[in-house]
N, C-alpha and C. Protein backbone atom coordinates (compact mmCIF):
# COMPACT_ATOMS: atom_id res chain seq x y z
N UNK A 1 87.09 29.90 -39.36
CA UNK A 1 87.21 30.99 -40.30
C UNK A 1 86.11 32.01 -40.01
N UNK A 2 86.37 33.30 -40.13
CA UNK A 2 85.68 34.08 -39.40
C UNK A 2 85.15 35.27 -40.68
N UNK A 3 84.23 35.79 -40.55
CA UNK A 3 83.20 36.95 -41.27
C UNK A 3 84.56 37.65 -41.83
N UNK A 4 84.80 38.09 -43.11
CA UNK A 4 85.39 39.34 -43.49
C UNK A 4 84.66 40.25 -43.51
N UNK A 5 85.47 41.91 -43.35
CA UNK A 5 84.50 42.79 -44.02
C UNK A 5 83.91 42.99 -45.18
N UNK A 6 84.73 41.96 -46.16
CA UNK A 6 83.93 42.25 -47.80
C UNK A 6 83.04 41.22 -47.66
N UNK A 7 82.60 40.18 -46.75
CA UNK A 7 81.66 39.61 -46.96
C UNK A 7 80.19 40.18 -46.42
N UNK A 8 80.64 41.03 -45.46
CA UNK A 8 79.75 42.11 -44.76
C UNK A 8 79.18 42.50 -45.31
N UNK A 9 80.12 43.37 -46.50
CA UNK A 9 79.58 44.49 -47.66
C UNK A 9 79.06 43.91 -48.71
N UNK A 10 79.18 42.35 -49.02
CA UNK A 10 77.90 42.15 -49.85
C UNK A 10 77.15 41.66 -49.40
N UNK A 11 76.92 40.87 -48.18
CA UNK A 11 75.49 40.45 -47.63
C UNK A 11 74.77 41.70 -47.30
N UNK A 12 75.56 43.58 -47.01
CA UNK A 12 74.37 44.34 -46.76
C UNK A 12 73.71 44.59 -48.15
N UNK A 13 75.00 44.52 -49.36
CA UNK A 13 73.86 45.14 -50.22
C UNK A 13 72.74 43.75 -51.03
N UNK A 14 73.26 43.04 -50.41
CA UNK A 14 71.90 41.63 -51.04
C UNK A 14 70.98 41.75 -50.09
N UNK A 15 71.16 42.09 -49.24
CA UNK A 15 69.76 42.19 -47.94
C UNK A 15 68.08 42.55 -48.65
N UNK A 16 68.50 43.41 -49.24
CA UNK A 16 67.18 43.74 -50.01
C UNK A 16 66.59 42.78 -50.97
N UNK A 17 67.29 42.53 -51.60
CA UNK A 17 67.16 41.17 -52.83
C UNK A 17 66.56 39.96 -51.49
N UNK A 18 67.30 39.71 -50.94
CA UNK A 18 66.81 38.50 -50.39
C UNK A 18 65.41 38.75 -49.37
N UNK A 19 65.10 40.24 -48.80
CA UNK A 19 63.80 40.70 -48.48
C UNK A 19 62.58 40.23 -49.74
N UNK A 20 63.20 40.53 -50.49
CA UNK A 20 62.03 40.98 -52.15
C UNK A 20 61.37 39.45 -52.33
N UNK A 21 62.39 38.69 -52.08
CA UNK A 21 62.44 37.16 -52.63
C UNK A 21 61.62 36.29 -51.68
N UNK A 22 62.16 36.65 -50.11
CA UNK A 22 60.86 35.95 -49.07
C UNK A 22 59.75 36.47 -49.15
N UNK A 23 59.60 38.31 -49.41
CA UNK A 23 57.99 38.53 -49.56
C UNK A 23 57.23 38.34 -50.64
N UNK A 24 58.28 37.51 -51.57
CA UNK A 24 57.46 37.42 -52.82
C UNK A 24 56.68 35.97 -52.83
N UNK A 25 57.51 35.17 -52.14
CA UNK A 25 57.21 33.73 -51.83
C UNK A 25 56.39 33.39 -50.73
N UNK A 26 55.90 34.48 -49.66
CA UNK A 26 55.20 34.28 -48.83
C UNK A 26 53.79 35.12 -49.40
N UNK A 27 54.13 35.62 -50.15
CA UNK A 27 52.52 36.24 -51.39
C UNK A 27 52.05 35.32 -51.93
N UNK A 28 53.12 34.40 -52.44
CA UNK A 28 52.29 33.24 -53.50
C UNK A 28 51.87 32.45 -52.90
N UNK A 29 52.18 31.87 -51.63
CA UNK A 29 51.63 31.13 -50.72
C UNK A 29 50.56 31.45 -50.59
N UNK A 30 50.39 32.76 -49.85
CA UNK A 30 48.96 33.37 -49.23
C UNK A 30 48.40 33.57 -50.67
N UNK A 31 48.49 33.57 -52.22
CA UNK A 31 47.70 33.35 -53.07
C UNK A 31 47.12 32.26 -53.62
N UNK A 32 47.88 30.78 -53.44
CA UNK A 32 47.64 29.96 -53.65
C UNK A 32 46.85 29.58 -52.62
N UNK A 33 47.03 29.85 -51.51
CA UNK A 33 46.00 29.35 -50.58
C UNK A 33 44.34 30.13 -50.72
N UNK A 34 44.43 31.47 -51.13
CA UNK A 34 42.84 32.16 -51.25
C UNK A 34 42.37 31.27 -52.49
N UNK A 35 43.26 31.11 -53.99
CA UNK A 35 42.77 30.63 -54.64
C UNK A 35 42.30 29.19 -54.62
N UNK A 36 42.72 28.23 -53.67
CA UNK A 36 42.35 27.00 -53.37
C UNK A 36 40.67 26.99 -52.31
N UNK A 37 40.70 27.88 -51.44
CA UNK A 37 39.47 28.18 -50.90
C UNK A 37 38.10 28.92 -51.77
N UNK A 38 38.90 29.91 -52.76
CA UNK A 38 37.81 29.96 -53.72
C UNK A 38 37.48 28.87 -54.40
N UNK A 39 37.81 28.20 -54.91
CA UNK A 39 37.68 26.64 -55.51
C UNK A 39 36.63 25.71 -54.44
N UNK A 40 37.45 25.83 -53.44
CA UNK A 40 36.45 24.93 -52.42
C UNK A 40 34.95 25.36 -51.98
N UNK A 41 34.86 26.80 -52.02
CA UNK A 41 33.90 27.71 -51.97
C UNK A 41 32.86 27.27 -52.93
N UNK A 42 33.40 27.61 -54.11
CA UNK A 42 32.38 27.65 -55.54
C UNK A 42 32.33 25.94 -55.17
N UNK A 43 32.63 24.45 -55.10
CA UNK A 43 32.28 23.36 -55.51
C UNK A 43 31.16 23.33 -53.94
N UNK A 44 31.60 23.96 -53.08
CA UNK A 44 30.21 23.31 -51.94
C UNK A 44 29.12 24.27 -52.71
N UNK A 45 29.46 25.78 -53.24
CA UNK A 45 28.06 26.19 -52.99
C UNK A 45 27.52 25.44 -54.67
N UNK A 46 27.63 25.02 -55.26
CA UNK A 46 27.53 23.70 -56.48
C UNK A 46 27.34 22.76 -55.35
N UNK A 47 27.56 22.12 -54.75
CA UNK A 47 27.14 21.02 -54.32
C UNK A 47 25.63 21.09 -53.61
N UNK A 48 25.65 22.57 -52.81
CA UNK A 48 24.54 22.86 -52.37
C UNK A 48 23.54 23.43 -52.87
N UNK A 49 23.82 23.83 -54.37
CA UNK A 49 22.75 23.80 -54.92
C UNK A 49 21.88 22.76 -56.07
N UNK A 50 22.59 21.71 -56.27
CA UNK A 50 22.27 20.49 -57.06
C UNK A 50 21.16 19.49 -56.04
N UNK A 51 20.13 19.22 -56.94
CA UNK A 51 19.52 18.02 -56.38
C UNK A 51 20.21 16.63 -55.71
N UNK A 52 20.10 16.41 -54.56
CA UNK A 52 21.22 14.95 -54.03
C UNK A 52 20.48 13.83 -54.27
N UNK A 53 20.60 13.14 -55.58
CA UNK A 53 20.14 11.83 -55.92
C UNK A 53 19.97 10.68 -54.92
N UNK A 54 18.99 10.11 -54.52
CA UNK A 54 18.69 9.36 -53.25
C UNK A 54 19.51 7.71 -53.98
N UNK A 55 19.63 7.12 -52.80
CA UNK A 55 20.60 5.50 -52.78
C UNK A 55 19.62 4.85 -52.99
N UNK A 56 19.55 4.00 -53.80
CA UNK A 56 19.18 2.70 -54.80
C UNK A 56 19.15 1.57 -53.94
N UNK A 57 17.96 1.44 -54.00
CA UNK A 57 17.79 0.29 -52.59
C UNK A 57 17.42 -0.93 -53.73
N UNK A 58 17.84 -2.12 -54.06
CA UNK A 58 16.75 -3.00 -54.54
C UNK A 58 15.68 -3.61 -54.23
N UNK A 59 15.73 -3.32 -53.20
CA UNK A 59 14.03 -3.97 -52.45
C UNK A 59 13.20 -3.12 -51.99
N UNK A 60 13.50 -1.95 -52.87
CA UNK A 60 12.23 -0.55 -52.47
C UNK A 60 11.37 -0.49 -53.39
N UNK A 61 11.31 -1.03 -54.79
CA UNK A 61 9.87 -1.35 -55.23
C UNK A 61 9.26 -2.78 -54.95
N UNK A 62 9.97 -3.62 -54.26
CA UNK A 62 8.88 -5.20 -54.45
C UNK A 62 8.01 -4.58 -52.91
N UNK A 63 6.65 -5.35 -52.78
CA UNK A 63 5.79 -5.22 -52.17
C UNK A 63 5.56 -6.24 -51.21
N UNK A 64 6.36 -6.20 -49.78
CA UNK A 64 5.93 -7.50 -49.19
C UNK A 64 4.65 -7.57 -48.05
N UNK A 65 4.30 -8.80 -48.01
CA UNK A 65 3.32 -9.44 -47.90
C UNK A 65 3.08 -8.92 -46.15
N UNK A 66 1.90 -9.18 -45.25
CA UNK A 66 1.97 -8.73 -44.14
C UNK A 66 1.87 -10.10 -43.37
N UNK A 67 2.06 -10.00 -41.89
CA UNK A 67 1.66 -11.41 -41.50
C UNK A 67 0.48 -11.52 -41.01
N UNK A 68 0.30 -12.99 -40.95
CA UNK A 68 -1.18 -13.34 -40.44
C UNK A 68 -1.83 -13.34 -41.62
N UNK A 69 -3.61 -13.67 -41.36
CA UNK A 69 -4.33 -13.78 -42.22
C UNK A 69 -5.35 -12.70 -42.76
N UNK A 70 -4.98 -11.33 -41.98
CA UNK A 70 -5.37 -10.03 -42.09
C UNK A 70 -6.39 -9.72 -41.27
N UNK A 71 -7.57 -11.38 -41.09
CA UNK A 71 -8.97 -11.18 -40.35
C UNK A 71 -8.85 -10.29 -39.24
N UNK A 72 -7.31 -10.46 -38.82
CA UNK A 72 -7.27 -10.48 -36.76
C UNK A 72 -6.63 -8.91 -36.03
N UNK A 73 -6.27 -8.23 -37.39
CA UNK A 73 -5.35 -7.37 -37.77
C UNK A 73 -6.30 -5.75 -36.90
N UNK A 74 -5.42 -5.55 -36.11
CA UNK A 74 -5.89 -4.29 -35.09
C UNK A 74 -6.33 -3.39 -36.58
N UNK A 75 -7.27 -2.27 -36.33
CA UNK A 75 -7.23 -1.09 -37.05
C UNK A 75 -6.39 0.13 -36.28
N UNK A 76 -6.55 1.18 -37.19
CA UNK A 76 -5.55 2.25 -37.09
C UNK A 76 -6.24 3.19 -35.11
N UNK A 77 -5.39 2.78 -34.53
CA UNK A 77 -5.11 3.69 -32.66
C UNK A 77 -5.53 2.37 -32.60
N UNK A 78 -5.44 1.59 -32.78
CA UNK A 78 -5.86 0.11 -32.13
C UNK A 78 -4.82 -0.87 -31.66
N UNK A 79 -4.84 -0.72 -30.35
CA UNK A 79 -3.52 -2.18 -30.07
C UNK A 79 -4.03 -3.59 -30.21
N UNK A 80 -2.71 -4.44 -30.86
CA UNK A 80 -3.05 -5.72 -30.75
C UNK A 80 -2.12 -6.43 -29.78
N UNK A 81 -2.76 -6.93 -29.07
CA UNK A 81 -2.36 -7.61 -27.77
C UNK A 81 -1.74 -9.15 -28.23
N UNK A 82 0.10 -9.23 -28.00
CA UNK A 82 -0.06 -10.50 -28.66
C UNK A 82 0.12 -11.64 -27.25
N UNK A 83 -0.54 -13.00 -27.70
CA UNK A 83 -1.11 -13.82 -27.04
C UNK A 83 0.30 -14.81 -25.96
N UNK A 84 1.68 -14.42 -26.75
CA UNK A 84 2.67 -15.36 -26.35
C UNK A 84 3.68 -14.17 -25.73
N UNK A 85 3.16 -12.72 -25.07
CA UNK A 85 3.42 -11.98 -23.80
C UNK A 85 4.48 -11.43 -24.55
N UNK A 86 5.32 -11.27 -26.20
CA UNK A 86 6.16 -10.32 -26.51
C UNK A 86 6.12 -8.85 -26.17
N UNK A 87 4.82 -8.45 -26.12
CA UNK A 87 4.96 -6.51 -25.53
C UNK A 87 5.21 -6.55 -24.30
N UNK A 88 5.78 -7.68 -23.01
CA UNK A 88 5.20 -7.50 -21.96
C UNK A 88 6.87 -7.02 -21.73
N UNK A 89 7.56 -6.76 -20.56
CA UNK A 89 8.74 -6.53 -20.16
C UNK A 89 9.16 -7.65 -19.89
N UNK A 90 10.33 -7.96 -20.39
CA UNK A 90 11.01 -9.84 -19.64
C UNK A 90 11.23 -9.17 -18.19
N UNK A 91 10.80 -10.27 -17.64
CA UNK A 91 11.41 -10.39 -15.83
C UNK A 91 13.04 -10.35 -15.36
N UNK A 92 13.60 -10.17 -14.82
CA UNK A 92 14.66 -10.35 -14.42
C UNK A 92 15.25 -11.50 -13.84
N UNK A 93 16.44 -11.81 -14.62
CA UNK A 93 16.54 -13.46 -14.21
C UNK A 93 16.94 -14.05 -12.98
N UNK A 94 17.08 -13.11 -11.88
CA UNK A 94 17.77 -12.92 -10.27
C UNK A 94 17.07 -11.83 -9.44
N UNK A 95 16.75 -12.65 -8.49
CA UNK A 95 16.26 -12.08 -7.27
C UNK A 95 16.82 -10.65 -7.12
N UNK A 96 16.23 -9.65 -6.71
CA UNK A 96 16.90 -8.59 -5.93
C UNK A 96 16.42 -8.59 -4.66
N UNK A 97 17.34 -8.35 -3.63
CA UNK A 97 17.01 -8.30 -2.44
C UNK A 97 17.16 -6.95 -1.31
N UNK A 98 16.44 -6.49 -1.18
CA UNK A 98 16.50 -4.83 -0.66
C UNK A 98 16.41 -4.77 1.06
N UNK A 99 17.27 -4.15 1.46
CA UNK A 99 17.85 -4.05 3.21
C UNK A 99 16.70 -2.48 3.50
N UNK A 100 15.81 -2.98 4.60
CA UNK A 100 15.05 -1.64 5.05
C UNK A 100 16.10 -0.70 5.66
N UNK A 101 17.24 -0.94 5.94
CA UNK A 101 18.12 -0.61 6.94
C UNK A 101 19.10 0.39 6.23
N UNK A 102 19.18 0.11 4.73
CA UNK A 102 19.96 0.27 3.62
C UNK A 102 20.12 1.65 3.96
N UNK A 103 21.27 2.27 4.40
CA UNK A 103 21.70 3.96 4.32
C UNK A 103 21.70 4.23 5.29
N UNK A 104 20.94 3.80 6.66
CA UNK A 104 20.70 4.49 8.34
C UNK A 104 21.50 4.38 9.39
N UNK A 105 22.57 3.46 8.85
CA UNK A 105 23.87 3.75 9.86
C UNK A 105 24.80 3.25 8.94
N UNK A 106 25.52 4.04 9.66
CA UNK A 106 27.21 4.33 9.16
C UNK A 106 28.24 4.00 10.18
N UNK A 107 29.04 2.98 9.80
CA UNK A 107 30.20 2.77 10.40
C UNK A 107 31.19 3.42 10.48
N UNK A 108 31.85 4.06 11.46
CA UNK A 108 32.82 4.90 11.08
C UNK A 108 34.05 3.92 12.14
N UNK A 109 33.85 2.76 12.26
CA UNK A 109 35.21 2.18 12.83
C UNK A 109 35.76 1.41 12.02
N UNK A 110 37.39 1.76 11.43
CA UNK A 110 38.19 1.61 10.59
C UNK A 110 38.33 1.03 10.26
């Protein structure tokens, strides 16, 4: 079934109506969207201006104890050297073995 001309003649004169109706709906869009960014706007710059209440530790007022018996205890720029080699670097648990030769010729047969 194919286009009449009277269907012609009222889709030209609705043309306008149905212009009015997409630019009216693509306004409210683009309004709803500024008004959602103003919203988001005003709550960061509120967020950024409120004090940020610090996290609640329960073991940030008890006072614990130090080790040792205090006598032996380095003072302040003072290292204490401990006796069972923890500051020292662990060794490596395997040999490395290094070729003087390592890089000075090149094989180039296939």
């Amino acid at each position: 079934m194919g286009i009449q001309p009277i269907d012609l003649q009222t889709l030209y004169t609705q043309l306008e109506k149905v212009g009015k109706a997409q630019a009216q709906q693509q306004q409210g869009a683009q309004q709803a969207q500024n008004s959602q960014m103003d919203v988001n706007r005003l709550k960061a710059e509120e967020r950024l201006s409120k004090v940020q209440e610090s996290d609640t530790d329960e073991r940030a007022g008890t006072v614990r104890e130090r080790e040792g018996d205090g006598k032996g205890d380095a003072g302040p720029g003072e290292r204490k050297e401990r006796p069972d080699g923890e500051g020292a670097p662990a060794e490596p648990d395997h040999e490395v073995i290094r070729d003087p030769a390592l890089g000075k010729h090149i094989d180039i047969s296939g």
